[in-house]
N, C-alpha and C. Protein backbone atom coordinates (compact mmCIF):
# COMPACT_ATOMS: atom_id res chain seq x y z
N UNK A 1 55.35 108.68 93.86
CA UNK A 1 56.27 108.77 95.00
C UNK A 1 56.85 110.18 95.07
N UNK A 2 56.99 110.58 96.22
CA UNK A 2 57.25 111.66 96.40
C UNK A 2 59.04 111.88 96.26
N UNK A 3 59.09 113.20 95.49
CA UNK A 3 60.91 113.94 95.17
C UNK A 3 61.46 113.65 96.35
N UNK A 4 62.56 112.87 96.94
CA UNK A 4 62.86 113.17 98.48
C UNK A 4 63.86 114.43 98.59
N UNK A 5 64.45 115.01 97.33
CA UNK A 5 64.82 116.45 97.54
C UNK A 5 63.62 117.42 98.08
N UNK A 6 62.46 117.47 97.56
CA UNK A 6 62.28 118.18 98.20
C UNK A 6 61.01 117.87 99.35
N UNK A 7 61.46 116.83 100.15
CA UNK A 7 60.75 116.77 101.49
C UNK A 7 60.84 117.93 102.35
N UNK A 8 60.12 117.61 103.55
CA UNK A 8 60.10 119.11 104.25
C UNK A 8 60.15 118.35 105.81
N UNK A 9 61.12 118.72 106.67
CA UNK A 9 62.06 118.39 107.97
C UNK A 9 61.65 119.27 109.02
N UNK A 10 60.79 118.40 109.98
CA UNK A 10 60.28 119.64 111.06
C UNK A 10 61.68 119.71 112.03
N UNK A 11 61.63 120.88 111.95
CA UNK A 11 63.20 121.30 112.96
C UNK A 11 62.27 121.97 114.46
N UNK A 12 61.11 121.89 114.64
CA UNK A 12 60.92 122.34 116.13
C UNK A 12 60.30 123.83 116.07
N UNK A 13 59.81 124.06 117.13
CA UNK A 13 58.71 125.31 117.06
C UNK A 13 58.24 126.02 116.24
N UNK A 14 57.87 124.78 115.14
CA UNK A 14 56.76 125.00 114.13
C UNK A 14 57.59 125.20 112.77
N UNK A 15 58.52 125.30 113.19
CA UNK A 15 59.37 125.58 112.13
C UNK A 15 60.00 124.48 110.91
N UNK A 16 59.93 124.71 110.12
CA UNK A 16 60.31 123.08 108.86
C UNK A 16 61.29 123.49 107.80
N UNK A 17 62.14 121.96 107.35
CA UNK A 17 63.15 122.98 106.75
C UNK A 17 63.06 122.22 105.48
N UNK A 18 63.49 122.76 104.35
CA UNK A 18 63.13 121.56 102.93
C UNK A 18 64.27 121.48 102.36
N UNK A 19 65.19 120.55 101.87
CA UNK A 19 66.11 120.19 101.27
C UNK A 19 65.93 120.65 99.86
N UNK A 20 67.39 121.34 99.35
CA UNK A 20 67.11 122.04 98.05
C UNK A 20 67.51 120.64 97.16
N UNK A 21 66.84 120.92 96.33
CA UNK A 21 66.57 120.30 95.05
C UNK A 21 68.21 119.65 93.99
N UNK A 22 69.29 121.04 94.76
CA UNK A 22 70.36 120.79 94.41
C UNK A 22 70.95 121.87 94.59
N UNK A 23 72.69 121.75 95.29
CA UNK A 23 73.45 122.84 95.67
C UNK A 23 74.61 123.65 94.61
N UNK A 24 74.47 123.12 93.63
CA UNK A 24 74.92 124.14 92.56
C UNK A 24 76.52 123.66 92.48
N UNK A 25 76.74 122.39 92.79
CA UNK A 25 77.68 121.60 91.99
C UNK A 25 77.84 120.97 90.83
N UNK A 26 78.62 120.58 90.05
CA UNK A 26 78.86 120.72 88.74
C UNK A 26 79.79 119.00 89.24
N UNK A 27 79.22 117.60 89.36
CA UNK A 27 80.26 116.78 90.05
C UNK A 27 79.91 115.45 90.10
N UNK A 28 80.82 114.19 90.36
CA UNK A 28 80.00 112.82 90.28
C UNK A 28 80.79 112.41 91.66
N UNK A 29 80.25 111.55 92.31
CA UNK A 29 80.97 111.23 93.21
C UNK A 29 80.73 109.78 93.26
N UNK A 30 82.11 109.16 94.18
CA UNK A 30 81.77 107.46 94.00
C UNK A 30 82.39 106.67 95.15
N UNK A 31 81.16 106.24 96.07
CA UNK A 31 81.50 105.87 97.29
C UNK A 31 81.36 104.23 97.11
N UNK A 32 82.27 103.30 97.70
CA UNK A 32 82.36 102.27 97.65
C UNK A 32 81.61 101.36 98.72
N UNK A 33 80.87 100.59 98.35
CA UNK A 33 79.82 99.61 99.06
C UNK A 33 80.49 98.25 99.85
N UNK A 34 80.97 97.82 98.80
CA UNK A 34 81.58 95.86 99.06
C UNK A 34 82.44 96.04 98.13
N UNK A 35 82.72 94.74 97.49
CA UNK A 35 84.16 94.41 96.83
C UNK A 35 83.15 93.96 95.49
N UNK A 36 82.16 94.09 95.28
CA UNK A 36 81.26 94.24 93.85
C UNK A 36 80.27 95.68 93.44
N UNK A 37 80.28 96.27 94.37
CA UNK A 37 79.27 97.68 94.55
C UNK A 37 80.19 98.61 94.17
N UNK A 38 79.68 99.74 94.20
CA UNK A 38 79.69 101.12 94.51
C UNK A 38 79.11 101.88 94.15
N UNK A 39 78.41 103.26 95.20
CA UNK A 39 77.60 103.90 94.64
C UNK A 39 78.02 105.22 93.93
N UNK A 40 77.08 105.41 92.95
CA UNK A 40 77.24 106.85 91.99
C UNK A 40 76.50 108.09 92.16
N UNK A 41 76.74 109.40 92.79
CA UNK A 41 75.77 110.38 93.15
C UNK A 41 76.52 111.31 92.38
N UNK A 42 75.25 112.11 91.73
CA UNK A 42 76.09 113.17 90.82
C UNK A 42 74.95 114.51 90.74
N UNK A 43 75.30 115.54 90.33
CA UNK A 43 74.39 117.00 90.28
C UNK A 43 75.30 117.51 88.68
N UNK A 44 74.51 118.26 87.67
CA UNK A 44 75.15 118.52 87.16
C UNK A 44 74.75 120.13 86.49
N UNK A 45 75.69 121.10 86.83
CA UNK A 45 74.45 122.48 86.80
C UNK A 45 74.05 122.73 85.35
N UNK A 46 73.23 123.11 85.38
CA UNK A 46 72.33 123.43 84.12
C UNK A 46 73.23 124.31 83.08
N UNK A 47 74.06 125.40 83.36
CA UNK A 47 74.98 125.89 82.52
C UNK A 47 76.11 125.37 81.58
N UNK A 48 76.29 124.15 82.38
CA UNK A 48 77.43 123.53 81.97
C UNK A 48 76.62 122.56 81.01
N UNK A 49 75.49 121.84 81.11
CA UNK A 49 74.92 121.16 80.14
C UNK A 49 74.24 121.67 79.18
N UNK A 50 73.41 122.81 79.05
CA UNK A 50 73.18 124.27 78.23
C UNK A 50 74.34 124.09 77.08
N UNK A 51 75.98 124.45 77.39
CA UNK A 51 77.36 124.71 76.91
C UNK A 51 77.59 123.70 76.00
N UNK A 52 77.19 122.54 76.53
CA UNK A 52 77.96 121.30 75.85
C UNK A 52 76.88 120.98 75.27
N UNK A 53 75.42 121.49 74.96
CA UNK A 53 74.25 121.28 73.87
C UNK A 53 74.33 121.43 72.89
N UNK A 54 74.66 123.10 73.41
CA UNK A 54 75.08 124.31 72.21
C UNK A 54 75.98 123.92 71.29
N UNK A 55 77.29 122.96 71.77
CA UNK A 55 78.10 122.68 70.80
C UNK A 55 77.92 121.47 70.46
N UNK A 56 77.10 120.81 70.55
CA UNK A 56 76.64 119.48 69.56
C UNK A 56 76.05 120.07 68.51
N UNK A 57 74.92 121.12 68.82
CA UNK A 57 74.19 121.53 68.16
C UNK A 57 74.59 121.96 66.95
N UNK A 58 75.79 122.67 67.35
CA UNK A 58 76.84 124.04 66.11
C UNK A 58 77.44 123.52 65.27
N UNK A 59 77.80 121.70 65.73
CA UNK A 59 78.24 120.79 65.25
C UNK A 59 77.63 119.90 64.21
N UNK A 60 76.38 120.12 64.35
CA UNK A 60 75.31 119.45 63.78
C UNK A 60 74.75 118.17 64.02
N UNK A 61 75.33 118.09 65.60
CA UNK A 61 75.19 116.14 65.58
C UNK A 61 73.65 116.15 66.38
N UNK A 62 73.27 115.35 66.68
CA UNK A 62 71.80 114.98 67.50
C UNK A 62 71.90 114.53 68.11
N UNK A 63 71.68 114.70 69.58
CA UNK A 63 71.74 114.03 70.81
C UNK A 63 71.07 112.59 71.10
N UNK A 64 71.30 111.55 71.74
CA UNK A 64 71.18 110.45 71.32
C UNK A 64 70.86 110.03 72.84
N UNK A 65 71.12 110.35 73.82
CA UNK A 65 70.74 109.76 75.27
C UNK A 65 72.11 110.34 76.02
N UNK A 66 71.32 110.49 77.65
CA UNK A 66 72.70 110.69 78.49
C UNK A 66 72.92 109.36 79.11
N UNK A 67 74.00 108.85 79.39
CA UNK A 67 74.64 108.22 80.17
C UNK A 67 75.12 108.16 81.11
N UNK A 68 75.45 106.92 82.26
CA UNK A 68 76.71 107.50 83.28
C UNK A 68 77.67 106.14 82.86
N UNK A 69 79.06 106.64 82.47
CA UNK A 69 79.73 105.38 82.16
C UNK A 69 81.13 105.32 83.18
N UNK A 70 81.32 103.85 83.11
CA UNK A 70 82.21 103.48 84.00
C UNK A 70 83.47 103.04 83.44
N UNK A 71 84.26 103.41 84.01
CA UNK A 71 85.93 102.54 82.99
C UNK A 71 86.23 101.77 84.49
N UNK A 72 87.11 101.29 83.97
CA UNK A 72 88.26 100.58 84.89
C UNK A 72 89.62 100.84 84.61
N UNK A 73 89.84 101.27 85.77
CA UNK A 73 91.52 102.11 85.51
C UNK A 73 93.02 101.29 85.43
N UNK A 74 93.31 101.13 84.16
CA UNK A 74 94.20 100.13 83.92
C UNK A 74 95.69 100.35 85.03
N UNK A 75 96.65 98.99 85.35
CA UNK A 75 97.53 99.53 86.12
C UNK A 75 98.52 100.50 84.98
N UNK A 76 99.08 101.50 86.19
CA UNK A 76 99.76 102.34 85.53
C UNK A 76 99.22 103.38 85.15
N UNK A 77 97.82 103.83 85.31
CA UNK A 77 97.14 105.07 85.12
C UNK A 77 97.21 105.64 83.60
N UNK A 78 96.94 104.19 82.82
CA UNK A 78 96.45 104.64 81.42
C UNK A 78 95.15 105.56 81.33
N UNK A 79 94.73 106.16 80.27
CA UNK A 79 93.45 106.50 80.18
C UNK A 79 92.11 105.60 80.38
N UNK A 80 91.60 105.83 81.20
CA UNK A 80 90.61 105.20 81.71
C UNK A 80 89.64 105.23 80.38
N UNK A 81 88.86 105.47 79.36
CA UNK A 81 88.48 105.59 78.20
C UNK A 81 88.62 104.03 77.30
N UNK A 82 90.10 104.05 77.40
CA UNK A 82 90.04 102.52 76.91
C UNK A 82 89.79 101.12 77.06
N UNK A 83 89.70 101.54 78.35
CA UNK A 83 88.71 100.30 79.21
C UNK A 83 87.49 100.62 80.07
N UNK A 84 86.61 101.14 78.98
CA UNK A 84 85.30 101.19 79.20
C UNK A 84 84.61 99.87 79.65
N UNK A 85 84.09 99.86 80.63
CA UNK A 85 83.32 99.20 81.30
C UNK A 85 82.05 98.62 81.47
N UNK A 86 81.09 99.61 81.57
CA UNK A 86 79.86 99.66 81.54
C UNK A 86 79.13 101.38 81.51
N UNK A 87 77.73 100.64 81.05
CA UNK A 87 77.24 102.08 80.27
C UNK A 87 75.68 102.14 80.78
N UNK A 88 75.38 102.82 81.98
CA UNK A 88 74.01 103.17 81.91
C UNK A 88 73.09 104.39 81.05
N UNK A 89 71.83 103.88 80.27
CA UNK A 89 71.33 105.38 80.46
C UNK A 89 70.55 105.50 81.37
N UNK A 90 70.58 107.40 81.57
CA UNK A 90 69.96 107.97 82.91
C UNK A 90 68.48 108.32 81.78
N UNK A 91 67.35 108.08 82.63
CA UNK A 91 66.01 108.90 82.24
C UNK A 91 65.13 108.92 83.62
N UNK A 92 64.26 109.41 83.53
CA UNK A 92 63.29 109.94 84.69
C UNK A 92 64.41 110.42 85.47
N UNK A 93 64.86 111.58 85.42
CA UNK A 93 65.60 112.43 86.26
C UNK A 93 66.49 111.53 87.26
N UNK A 94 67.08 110.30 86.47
CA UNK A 94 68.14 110.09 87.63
C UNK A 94 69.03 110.90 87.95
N UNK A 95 69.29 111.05 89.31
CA UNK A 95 70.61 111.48 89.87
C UNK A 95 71.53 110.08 90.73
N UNK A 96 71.42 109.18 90.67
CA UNK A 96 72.26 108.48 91.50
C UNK A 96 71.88 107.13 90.52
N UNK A 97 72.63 106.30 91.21
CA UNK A 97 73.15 104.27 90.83
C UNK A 97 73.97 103.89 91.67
N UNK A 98 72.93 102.51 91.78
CA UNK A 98 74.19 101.49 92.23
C UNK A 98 74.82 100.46 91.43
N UNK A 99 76.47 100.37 90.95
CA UNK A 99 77.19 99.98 90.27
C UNK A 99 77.31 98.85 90.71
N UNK A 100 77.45 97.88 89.91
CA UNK A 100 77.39 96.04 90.10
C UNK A 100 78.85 95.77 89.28
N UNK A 101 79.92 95.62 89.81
CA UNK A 101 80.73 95.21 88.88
C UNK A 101 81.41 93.52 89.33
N UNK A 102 81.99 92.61 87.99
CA UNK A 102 82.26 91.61 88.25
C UNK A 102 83.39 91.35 88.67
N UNK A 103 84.56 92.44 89.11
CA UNK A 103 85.77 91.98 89.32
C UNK A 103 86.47 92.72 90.46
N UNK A 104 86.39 92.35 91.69
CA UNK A 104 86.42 93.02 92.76
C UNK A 104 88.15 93.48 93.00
N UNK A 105 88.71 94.02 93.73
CA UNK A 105 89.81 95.26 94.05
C UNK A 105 90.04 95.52 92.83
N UNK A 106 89.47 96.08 91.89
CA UNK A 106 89.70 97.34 90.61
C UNK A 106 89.78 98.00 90.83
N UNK A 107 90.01 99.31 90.36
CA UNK A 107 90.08 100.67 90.22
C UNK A 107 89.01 101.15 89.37
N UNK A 108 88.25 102.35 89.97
CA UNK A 108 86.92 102.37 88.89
C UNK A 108 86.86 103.89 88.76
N UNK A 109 86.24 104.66 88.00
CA UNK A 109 85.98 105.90 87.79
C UNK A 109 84.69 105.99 86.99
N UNK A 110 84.13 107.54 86.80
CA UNK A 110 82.45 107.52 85.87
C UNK A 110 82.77 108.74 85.37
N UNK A 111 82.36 109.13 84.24
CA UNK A 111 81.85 109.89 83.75
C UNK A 111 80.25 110.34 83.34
N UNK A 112 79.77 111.07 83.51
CA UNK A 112 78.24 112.04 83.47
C UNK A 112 78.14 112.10 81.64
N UNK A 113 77.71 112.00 81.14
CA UNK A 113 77.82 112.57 79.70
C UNK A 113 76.47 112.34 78.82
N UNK A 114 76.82 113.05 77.57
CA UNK A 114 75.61 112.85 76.63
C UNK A 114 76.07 112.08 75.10
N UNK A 115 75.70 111.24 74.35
CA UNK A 115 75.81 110.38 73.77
C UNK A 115 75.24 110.69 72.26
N UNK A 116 75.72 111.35 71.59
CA UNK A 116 75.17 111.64 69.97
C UNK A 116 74.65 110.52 69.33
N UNK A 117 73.75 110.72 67.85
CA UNK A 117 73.42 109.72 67.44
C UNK A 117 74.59 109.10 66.45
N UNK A 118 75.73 109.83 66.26
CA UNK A 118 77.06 109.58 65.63
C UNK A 118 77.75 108.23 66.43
N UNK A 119 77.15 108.76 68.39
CA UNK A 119 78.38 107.65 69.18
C UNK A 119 79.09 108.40 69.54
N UNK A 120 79.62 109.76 69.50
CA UNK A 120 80.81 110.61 70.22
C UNK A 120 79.70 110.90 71.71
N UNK A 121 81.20 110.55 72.58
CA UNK A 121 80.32 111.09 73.74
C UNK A 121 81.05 112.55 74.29
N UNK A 122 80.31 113.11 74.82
CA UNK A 122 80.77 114.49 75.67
C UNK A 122 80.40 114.56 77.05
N UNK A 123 81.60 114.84 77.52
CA UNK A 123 81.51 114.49 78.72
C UNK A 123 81.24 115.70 79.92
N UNK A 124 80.07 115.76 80.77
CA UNK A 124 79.70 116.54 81.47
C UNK A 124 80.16 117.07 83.26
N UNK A 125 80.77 115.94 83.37
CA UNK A 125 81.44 115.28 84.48
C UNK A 125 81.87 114.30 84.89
N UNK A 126 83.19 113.90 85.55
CA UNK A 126 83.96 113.07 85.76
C UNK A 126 83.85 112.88 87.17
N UNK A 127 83.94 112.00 87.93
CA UNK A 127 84.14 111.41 89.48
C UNK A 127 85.35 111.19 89.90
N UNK A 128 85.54 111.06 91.13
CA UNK A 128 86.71 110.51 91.97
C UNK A 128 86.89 109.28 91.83
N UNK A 129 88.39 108.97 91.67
CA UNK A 129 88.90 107.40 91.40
C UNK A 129 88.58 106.30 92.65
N UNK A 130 87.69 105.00 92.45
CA UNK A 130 87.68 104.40 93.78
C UNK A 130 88.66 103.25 93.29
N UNK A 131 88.91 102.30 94.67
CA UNK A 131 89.02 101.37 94.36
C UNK A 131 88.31 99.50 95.41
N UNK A 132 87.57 99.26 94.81
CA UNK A 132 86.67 98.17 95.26
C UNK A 132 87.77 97.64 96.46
N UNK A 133 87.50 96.47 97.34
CA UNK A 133 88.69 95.52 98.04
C UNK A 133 88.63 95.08 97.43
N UNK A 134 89.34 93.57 97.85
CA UNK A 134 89.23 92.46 97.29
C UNK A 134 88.32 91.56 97.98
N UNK A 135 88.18 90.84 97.71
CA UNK A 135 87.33 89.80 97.84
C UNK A 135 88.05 88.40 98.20
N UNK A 136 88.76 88.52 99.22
CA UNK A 136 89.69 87.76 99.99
C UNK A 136 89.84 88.01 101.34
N UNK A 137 90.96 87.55 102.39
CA UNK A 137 91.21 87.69 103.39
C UNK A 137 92.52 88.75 103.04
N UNK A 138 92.64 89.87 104.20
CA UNK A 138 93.90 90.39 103.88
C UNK A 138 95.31 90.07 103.80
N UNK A 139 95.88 90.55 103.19
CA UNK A 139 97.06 89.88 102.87
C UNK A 139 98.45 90.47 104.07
N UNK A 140 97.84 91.66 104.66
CA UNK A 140 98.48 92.19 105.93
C UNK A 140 98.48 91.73 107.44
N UNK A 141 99.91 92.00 107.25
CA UNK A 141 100.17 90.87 108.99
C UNK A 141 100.40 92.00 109.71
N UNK A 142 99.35 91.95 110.76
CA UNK A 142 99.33 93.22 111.80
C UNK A 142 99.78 92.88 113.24
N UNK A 143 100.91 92.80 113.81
CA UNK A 143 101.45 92.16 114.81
C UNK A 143 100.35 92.50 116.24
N UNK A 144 100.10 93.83 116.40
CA UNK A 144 98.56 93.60 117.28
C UNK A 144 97.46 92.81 117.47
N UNK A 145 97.42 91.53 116.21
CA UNK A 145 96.40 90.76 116.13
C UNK A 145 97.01 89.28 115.71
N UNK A 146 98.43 89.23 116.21
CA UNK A 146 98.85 88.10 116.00
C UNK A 146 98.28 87.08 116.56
N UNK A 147 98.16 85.97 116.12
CA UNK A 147 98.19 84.89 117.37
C UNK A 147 99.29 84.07 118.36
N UNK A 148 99.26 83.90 119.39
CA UNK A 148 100.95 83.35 120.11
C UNK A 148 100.50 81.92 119.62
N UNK A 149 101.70 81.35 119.14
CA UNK A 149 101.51 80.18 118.78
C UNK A 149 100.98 79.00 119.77
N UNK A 150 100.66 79.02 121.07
CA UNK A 150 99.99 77.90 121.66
C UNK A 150 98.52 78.03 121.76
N UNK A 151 98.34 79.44 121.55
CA UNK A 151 96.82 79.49 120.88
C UNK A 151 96.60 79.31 119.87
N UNK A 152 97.02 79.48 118.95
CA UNK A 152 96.98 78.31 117.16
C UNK A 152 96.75 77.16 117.52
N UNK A 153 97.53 76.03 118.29
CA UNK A 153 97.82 74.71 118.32
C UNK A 153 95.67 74.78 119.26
N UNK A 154 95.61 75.66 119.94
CA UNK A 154 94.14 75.26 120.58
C UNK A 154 93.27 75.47 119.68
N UNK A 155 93.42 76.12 118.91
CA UNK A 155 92.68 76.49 117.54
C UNK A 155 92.36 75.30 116.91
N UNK A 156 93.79 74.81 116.28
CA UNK A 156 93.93 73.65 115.41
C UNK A 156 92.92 72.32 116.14
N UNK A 157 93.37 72.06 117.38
CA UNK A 157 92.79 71.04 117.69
C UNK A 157 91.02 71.47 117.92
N UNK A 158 90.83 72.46 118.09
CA UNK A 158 89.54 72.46 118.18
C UNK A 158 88.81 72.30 117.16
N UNK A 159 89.60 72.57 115.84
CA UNK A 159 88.75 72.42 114.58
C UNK A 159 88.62 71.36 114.40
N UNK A 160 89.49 69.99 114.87
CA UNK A 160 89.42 68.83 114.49
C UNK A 160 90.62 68.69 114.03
N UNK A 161 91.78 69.38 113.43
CA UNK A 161 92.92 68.75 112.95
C UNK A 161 93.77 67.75 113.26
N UNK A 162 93.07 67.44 114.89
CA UNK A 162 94.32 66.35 115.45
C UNK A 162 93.26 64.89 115.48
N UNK A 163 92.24 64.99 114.99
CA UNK A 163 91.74 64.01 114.54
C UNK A 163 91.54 63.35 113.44
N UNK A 164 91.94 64.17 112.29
CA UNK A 164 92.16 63.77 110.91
C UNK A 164 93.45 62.61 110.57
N UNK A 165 93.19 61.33 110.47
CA UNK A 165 94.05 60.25 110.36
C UNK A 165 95.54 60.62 109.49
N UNK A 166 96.43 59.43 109.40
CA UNK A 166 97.83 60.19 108.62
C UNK A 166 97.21 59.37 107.60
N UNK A 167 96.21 58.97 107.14
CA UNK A 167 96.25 58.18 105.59
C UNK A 167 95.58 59.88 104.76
N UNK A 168 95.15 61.03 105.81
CA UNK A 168 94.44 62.22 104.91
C UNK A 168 95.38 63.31 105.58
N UNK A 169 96.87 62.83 105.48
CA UNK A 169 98.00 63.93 105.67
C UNK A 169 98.08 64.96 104.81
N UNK A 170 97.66 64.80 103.34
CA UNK A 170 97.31 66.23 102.72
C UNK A 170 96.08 66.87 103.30
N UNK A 171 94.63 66.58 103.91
CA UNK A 171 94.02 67.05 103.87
C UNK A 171 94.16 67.95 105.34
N UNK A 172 95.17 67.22 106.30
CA UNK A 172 95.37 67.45 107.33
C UNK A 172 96.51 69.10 107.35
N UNK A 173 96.84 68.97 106.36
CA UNK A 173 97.94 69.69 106.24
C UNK A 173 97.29 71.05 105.23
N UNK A 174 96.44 70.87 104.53
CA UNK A 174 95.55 71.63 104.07
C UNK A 174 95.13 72.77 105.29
N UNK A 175 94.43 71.74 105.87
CA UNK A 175 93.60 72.70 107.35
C UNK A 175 94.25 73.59 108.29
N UNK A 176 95.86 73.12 108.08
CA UNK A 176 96.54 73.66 108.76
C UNK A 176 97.05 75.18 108.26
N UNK A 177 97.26 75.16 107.48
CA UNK A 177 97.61 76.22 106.48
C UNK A 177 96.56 77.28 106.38
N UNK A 178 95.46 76.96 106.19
CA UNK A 178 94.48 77.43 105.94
C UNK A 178 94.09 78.60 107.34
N UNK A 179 93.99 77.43 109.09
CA UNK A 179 93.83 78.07 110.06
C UNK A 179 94.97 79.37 110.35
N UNK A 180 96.38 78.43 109.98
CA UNK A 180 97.25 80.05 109.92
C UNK A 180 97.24 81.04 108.88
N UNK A 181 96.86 80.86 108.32
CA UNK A 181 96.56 82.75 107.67
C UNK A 181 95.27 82.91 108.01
N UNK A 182 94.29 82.64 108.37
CA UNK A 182 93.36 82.72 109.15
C UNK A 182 93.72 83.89 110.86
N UNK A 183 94.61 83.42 111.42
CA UNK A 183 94.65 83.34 112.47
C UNK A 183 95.52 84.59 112.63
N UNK A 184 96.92 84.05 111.66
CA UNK A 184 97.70 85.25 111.57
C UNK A 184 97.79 86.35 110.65
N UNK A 185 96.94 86.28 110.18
CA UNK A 185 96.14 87.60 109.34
C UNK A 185 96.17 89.29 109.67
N UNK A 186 95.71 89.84 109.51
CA UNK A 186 95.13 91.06 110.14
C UNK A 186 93.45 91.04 110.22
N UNK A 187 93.15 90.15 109.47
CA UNK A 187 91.54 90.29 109.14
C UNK A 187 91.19 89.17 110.62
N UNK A 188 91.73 88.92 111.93
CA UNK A 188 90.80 88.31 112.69
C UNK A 188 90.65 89.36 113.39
N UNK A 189 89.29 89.87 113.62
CA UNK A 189 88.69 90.92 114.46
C UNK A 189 88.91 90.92 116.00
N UNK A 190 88.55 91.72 116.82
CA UNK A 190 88.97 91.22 117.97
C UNK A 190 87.56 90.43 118.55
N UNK A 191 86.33 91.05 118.21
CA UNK A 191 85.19 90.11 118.16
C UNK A 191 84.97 88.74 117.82
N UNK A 192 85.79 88.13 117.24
CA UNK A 192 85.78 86.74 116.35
C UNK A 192 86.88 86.10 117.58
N UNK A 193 87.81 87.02 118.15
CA UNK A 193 88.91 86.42 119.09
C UNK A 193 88.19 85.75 120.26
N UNK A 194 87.67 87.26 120.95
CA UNK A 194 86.62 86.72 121.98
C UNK A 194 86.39 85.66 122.13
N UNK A 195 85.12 85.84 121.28
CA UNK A 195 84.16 84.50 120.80
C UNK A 195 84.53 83.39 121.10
N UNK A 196 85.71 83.11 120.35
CA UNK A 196 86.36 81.92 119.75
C UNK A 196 87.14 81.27 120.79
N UNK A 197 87.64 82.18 121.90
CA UNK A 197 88.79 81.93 123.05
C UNK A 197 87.75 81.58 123.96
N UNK A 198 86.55 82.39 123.99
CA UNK A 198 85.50 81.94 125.52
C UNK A 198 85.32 80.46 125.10
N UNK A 199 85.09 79.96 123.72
CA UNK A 199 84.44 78.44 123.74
C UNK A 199 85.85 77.17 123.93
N UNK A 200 86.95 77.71 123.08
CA UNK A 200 88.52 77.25 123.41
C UNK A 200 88.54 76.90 124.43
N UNK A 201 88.65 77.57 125.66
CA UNK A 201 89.63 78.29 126.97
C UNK A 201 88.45 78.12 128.58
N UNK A 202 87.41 77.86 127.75
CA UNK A 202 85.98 77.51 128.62
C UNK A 202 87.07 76.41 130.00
N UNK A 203 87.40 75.00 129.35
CA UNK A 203 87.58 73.83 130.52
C UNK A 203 88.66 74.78 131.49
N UNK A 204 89.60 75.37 131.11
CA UNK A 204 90.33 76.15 131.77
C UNK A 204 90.01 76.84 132.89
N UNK A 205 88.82 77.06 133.15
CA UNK A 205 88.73 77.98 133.96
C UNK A 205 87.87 77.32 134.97
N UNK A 206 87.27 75.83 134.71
CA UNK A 206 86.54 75.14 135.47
C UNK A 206 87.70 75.17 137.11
């Protein structure tokens, strides 16, 4: 398979342009996917890994594999170090990953590094702090997306709530709860409103 650094981009009257191989950053970066993802892109210049050879070397230790490792950033902005996370190694010239983690709105960070056969790691580069969502409905009430309460009650009955008997008054009362933070949320889109009001609000207009 072909390097896609260095593909070659016809820009027009014959002319083609090729993406360099790498722009001479020294850096990890960490863009967030979903509320279990995020991705890892990193460059790391050759001088700076040269530097930090040299002093394993002077040290006497033996290089053992590079890594890209992940912490999770405790609250309160402890050192991220002590809650190490997860640990890839990089070979065949990775530059990038996609991060799978099990515990969604964390705080996450990476480090670039190389891994002695001692276990000390040295670290080549560090990334920007993300933080995943959650993996819920939001917890923000955005008065632009309220609902007026006689459109709730058309809501409710459309789901069926006014057909649920009083012998399943918890379950009835369940649904209810459920449709209002639903409803009065910030997370109902205005697309989902639409939708939802054309099939509601339909006999109305007969």
């Amino acid at each position: 398979m072909e390097d896609p650094s260095s593909m070659e981009v016809s820009q027009g009257q014959g002319r083609r342009f090729e993406f360099p191989q790498n722009y001479g950053d020294n850096k990890v970066v960490l863009m967030v996917r979903d509320p279990w993802t995020f991705y890892a892109y990193w460059e790391i210049k050759k001088e700076v890994e040269d530097s930090v050879k040299a002093e394993i070397h002077k040290r006497g230790l033996k290089i053992s594999k590079s890594v890209l490792r992940v912490y999770n950033i405790p609250e309160g902005g402890a050192d991220p170090q002590e809650k190490m996370a997860l640990e890839y190694e990089l070979k065949d010239w990775a530059n990038s990953w996609y991060v799978h983690v099990s515990d969604p709105g964390e705080e996450w960070i990476a480090d670039i590094g190389i891994v002695c056969d001692n276990g000390e790691f040295f670290r080549l580069a560090r990334s920007n702090a993300v933080r995943t969502p959650p993996n819920r409905m939001s917890d923000i009430m955005d008065e632009d997306w309220m609902c007026p309460e006689e459109h709730y009650h058309r809501f409710f009955d459309a789901s069926g709530g006014q057909e649920i008997g009083k012998s399943s008054l918890e379950m009835r009362e369940s649904v209810e709860r459920y449709l209002r933070k639903w409803l009065f949320s910030g997370g109902v889109s205005s697309g989902m409103f639409g939708s939802a009001s054309h099939h509601l609000f339909k006999k109305d207009k007969k």
